[in-house]
Protein backbone atom coordinates (compact mmCIF):
# COMPACT_ATOMS: atom_id res chain seq x y z
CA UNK A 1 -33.98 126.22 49.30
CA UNK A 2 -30.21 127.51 49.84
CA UNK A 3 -29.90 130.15 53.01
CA UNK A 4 -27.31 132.80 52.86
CA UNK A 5 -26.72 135.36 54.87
CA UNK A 6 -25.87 138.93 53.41
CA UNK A 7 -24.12 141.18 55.50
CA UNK A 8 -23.58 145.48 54.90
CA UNK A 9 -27.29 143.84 53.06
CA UNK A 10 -28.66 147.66 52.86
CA UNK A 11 -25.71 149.09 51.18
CA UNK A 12 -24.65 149.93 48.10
CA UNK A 13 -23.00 146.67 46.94
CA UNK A 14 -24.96 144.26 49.51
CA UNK A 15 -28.43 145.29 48.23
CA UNK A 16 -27.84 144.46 44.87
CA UNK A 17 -26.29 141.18 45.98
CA UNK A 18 -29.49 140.52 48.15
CA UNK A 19 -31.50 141.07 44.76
CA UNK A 20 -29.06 138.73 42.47
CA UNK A 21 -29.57 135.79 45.36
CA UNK A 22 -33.31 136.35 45.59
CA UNK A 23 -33.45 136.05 41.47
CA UNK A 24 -31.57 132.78 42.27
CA UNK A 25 -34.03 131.15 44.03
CA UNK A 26 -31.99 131.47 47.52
CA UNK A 27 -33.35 132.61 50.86
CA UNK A 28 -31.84 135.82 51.70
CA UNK A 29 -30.66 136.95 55.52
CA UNK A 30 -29.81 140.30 55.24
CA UNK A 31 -27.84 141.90 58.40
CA UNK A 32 -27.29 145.84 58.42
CA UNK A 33 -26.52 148.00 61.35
CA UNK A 34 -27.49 151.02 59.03
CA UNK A 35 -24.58 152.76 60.00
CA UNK A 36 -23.87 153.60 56.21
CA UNK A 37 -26.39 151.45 54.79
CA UNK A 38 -30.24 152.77 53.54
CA UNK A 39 -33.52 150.00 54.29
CA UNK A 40 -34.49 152.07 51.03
CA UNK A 41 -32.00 150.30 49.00
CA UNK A 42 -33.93 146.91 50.52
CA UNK A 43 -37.38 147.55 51.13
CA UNK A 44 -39.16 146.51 47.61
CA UNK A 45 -37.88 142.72 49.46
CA UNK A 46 -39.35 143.16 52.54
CA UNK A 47 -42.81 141.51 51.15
CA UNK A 48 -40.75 138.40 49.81
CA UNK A 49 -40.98 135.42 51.84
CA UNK A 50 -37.40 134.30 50.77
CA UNK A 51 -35.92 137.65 52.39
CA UNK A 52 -35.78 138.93 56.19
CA UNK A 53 -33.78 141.51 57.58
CA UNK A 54 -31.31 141.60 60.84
CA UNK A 55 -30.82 144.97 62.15
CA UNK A 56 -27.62 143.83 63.94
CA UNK A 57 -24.07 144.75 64.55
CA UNK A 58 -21.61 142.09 63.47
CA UNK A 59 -18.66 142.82 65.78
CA UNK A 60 -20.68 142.50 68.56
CA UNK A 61 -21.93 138.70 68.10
CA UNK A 62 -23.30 136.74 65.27
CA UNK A 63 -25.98 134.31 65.37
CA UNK A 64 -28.40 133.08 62.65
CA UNK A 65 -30.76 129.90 63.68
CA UNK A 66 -31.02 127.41 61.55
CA UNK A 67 -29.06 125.95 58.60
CA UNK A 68 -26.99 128.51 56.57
CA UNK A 69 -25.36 127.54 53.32
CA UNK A 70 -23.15 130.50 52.09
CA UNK A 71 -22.44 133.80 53.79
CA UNK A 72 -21.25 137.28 52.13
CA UNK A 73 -19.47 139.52 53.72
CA UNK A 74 -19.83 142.49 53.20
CA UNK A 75 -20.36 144.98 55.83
CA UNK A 76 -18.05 147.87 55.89
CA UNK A 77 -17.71 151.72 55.02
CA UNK A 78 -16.52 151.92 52.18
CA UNK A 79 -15.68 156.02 51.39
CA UNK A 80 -13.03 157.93 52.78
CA UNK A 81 -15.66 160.29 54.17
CA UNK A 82 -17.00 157.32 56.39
CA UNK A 83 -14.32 155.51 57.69
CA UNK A 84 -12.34 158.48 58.47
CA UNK A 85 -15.84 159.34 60.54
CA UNK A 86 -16.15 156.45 62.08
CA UNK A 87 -12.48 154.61 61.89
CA UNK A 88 -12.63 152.52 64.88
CA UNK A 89 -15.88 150.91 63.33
CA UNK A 90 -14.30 150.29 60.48
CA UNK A 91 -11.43 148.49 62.21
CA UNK A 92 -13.97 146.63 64.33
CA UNK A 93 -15.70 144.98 61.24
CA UNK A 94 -12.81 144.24 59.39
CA UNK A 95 -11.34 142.00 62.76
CA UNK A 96 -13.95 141.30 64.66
CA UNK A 97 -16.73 141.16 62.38
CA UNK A 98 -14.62 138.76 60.37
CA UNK A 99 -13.98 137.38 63.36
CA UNK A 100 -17.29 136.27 64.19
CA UNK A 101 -18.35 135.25 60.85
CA UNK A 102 -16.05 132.94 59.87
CA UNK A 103 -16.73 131.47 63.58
CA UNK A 104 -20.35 131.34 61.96
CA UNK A 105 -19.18 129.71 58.85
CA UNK A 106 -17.22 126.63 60.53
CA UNK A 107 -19.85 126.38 63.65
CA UNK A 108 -22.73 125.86 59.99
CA UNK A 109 -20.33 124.65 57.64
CA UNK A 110 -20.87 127.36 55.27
CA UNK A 111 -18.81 128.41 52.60
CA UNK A 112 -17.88 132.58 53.25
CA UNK A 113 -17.06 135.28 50.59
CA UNK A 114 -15.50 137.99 52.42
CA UNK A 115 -15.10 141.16 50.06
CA UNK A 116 -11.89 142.83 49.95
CA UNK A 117 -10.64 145.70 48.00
CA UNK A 118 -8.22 147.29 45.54
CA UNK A 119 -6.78 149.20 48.55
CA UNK A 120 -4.62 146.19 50.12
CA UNK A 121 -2.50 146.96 47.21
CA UNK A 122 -2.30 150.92 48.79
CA UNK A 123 -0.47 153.38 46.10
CA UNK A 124 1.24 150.49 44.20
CA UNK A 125 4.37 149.99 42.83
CA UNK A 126 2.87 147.37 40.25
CA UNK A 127 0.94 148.25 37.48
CA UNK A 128 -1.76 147.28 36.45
CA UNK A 129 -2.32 145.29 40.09
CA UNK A 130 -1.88 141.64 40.21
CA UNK A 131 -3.18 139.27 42.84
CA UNK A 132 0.84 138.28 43.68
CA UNK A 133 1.68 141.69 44.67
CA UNK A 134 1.62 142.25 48.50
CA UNK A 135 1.19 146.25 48.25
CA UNK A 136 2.76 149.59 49.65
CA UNK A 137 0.42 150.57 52.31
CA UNK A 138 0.93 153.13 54.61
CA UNK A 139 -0.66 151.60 58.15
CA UNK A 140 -0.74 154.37 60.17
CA UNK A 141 -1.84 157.36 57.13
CA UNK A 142 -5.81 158.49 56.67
CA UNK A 143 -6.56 155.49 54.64
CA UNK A 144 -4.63 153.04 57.10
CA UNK A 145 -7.96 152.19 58.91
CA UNK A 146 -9.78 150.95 55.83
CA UNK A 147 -6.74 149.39 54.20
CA UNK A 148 -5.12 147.38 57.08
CA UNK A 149 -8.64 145.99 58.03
CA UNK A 150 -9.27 144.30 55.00
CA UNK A 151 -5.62 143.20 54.84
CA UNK A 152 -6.21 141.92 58.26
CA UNK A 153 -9.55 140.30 57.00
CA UNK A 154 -7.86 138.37 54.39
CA UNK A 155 -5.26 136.76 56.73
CA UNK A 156 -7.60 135.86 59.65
CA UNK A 157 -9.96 134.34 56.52
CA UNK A 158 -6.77 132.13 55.15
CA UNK A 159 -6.24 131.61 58.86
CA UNK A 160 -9.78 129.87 59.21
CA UNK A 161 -9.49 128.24 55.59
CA UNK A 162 -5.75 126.53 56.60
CA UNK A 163 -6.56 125.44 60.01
CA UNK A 164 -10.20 125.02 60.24
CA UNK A 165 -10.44 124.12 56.76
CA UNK A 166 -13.31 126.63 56.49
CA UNK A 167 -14.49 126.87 52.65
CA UNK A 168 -13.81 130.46 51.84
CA UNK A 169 -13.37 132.91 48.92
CA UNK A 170 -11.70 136.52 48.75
CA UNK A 171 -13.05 138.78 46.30
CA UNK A 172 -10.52 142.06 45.57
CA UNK A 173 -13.30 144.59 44.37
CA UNK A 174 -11.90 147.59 42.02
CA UNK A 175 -13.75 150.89 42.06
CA UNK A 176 -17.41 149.56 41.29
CA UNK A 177 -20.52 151.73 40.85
CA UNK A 178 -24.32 152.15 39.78
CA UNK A 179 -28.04 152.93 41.19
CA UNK A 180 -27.92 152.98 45.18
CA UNK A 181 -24.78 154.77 45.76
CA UNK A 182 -24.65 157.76 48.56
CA UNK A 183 -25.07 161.16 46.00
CA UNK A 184 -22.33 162.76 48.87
CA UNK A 185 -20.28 159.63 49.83
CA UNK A 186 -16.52 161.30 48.60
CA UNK A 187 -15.94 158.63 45.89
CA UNK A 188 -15.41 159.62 42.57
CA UNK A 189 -18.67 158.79 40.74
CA UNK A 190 -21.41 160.41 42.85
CA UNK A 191 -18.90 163.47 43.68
CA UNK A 192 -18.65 164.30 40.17
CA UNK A 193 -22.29 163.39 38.83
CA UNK A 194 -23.59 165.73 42.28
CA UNK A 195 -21.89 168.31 41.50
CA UNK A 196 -22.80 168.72 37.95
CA UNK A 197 -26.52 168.37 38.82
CA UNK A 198 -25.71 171.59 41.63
CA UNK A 199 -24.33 173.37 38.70
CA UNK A 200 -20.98 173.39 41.01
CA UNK A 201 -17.50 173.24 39.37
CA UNK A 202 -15.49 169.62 39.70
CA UNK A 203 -13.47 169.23 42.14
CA UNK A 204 -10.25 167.04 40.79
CA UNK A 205 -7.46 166.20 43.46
CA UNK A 206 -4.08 166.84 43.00
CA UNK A 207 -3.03 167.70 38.89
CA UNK A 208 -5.87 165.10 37.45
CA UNK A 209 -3.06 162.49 36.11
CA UNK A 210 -3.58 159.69 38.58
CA UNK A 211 -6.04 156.79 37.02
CA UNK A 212 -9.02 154.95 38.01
CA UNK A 213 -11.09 151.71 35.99
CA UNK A 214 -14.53 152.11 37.23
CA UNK A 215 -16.89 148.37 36.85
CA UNK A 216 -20.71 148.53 36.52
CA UNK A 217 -22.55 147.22 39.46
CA UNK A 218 -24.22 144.39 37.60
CA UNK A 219 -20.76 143.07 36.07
CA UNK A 220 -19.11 143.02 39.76
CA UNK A 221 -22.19 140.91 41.18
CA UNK A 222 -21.83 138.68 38.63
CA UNK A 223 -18.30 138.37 39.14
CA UNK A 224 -18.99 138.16 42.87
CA UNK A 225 -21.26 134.95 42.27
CA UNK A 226 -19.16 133.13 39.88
CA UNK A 227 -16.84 133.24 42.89
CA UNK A 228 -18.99 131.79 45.11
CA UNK A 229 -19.75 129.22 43.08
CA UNK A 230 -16.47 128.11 42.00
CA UNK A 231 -13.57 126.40 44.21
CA UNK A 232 -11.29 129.11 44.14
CA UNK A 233 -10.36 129.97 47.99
CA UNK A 234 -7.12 132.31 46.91
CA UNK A 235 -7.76 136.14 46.56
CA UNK A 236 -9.32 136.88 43.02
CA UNK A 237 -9.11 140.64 41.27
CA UNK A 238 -12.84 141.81 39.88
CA UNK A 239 -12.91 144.74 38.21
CA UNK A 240 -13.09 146.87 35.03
CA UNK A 241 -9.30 147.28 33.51
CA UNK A 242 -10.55 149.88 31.19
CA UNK A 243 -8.53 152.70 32.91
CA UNK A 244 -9.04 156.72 32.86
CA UNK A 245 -7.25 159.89 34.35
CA UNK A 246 -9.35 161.38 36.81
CA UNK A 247 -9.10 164.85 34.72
CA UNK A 248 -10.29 162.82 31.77
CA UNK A 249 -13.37 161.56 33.48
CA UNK A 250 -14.18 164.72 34.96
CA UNK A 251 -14.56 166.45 31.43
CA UNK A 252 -16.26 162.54 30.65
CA UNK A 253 -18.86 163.33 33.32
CA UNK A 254 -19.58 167.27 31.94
CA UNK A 255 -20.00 165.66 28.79
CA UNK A 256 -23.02 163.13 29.70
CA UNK A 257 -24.45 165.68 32.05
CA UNK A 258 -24.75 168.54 29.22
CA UNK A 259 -23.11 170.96 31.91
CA UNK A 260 -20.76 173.85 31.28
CA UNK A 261 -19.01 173.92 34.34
CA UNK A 262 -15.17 173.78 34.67
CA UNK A 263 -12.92 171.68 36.57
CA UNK A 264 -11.17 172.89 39.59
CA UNK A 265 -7.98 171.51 41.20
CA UNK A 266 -7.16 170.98 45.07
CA UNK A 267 -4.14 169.48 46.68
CA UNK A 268 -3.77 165.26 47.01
CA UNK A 269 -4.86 164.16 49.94
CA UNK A 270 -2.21 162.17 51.77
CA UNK A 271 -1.36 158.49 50.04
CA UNK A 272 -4.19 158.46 47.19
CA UNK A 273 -3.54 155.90 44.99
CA UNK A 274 -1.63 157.71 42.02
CA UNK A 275 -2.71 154.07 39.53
CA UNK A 276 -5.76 152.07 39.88
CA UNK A 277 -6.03 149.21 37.48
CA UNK A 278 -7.10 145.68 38.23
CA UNK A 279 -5.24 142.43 36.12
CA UNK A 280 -8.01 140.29 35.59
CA UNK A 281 -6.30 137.42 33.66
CA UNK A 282 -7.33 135.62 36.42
CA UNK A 283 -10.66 136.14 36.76
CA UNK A 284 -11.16 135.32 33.17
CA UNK A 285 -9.53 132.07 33.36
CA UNK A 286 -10.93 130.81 36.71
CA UNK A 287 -14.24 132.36 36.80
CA UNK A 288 -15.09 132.70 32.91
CA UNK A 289 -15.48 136.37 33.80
CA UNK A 290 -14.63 139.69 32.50
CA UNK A 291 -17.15 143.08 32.56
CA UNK A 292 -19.47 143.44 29.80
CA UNK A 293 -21.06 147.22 30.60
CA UNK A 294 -18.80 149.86 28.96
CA UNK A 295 -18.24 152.99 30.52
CA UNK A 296 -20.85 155.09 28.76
CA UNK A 297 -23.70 152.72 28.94
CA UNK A 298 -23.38 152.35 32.71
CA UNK A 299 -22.31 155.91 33.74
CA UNK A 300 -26.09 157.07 31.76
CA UNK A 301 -27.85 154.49 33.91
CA UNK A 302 -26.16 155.56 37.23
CA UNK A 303 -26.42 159.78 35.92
CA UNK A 304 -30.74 158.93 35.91
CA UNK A 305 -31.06 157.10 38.97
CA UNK A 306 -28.97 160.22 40.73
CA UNK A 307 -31.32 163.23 38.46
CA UNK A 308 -33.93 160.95 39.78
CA UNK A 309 -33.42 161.49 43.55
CA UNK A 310 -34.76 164.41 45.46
CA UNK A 311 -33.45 167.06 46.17
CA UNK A 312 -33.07 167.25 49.72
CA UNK A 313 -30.58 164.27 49.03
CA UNK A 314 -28.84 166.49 45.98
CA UNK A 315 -27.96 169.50 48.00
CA UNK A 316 -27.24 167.19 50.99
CA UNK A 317 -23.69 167.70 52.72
CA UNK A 318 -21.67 164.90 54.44
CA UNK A 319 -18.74 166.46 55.34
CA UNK A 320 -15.39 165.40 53.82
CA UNK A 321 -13.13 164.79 56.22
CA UNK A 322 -10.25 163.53 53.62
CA UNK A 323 -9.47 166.49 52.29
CA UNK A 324 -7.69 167.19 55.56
CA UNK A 325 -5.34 165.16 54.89
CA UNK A 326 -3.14 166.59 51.87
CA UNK A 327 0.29 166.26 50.79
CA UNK A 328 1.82 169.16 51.70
């Protein structure tokens, strides 16, 4: 049986990557220092044999006994409300945690997916982003700390794949969402599909006009695992390209949820990307890969799992730091 090891395993992303590898037939480590991650996204595995969970910090020190085939990594915050929280954190796991885990990868001789992000192309110049464009990232703005660590993670990863000829792939995710996302995390989705269910008016940034493509959950792991498995080591968009204003998809959202509230408008906060759209010609020739869940059909599956949830976690507040941070 193949071992891989699964970090950020009880978030968002990681947990439904723990499930996909279980379905495989591999034996799942799952690490999580639950610092953004939930063991309820996790614990219908904890009864498998194939799965155990690490609660474990991977800046600090990585260390998994035994023979370890492939390793994902993906352990990070991922919303502006958390890693302008807890920035240093984020910094840590995007250097040192990388760090350590591709230290992990040559010491086993596993191949490593590390998962990158739309955001080492910053507020881009090129649209719709390919992989050949280097970005205009602002290092030392709000989003600097989440931005230049995965930048960071991608060199120290072609690093270890040039000189330690270390078998790695990048994944660049695009805005990706589904069941097990944070009701109150700041990103677009959950903000939108919360406040509807509060009977609160939506909150739009800036005049609405800036875009977003949003993937379903299920198309991005499979695009994650056709990575894996292929011998592709350079970075590799995954995403939806089926772009939308953000004013658009607010009135999208009051639509599915039967609301009648209106939609409200605050200033931008500071370097938000004004165009998000991935170029996937890539993806589709290397990978045989492009989404398959449209829009609708996913947004309905993600608007029950959230009417689903309590509602001590509806009317839950996480305070949003970002909006600090406006263009003035």
């Amino acid at each position: 049986m193949k071992r891989i090891l699964i970090t950020g395993a009880a978030g968002f992303l990681g947990s439904h990557l723990c499930d996909k590898f279980i379905k495989e037939g591999f034996h799942v480590i799952g690490m999580d220092n639950l610092i953004t991650g939930d063991l309820k996204n996790i614990e219908h595995l904890f009864k498998l044999e194939n799965f155990e969970f690490h609660f474990h910090d991977v800046s600090t020190f990585v260390h998994v006994p035994g023979k370890l085939d492939y390793i994902l990594h993906f352990a990070s915050p991922a919303s502006p409300i958390d890693y302008l929280k807890i920035p240093i954190q984020t910094l840590k796991v995007g250097s040192l945690g990388i760090h350590n885990l591709l230290g992990l990868a040559k010491n086993k001789g596993a191949r490593i997916l590390i998962a990158s992000t739309s955001e080492v192309y910053g507020d881009p110049l090129v649209h719709p982003q390919t992989e050949d464009y280097y970005g205009n990232v602002n290092p030392i703005g709000p989003r600097g700390v989440y931005d230049e660590a995965k930048r960071f993670q991608e060199a120290m990863t072609m690093a270890y794949h040039t000189y330690h000829n270390v078998d790695t792939r990048i994944i660049r995710i695009f805005n990706t969402y589904g069941p097990r996302m944070r009701l109150n995390d700041g990103r677009v989705i959950p903000a939108f599909i919360g406040q509807a269910l509060r009977g609160e008016d939506l909150t739009v940034f800036g005049d609405g006009a800036q875009t977003r493509s949003f993937c379903y959950v299920d198309d991005q792991v499979d695009g994650i695992y056709k990575l894996l498995m292929s011998d592709y080591t350079r970075p590799i968009n995954v995403g939806n390209p089926s772009e939308i204003t953000i004013k658009d998809f607010a009135e999208e959202i009051i639509k599915l949820t039967g609301t009648n509230q209106k939609v409200v408008y605050k200033p931008l906060p500071l370097n938000d990307p004004l165009q998000r759209q991935p170029n996937i010609t890539l993806a589709k020739e290397i990978l045989g890969w492009e989404p398959k869940v449209d829009r609708k059909e996913g947004l309905k599956i993600t608007y029950d799992y959230f009417k689903s949830l309590p509602e001590e976690v509806l009317y839950k507040q996480e305070h949003n730091t970002f909006e600090k941070y406006v263009k003035i």
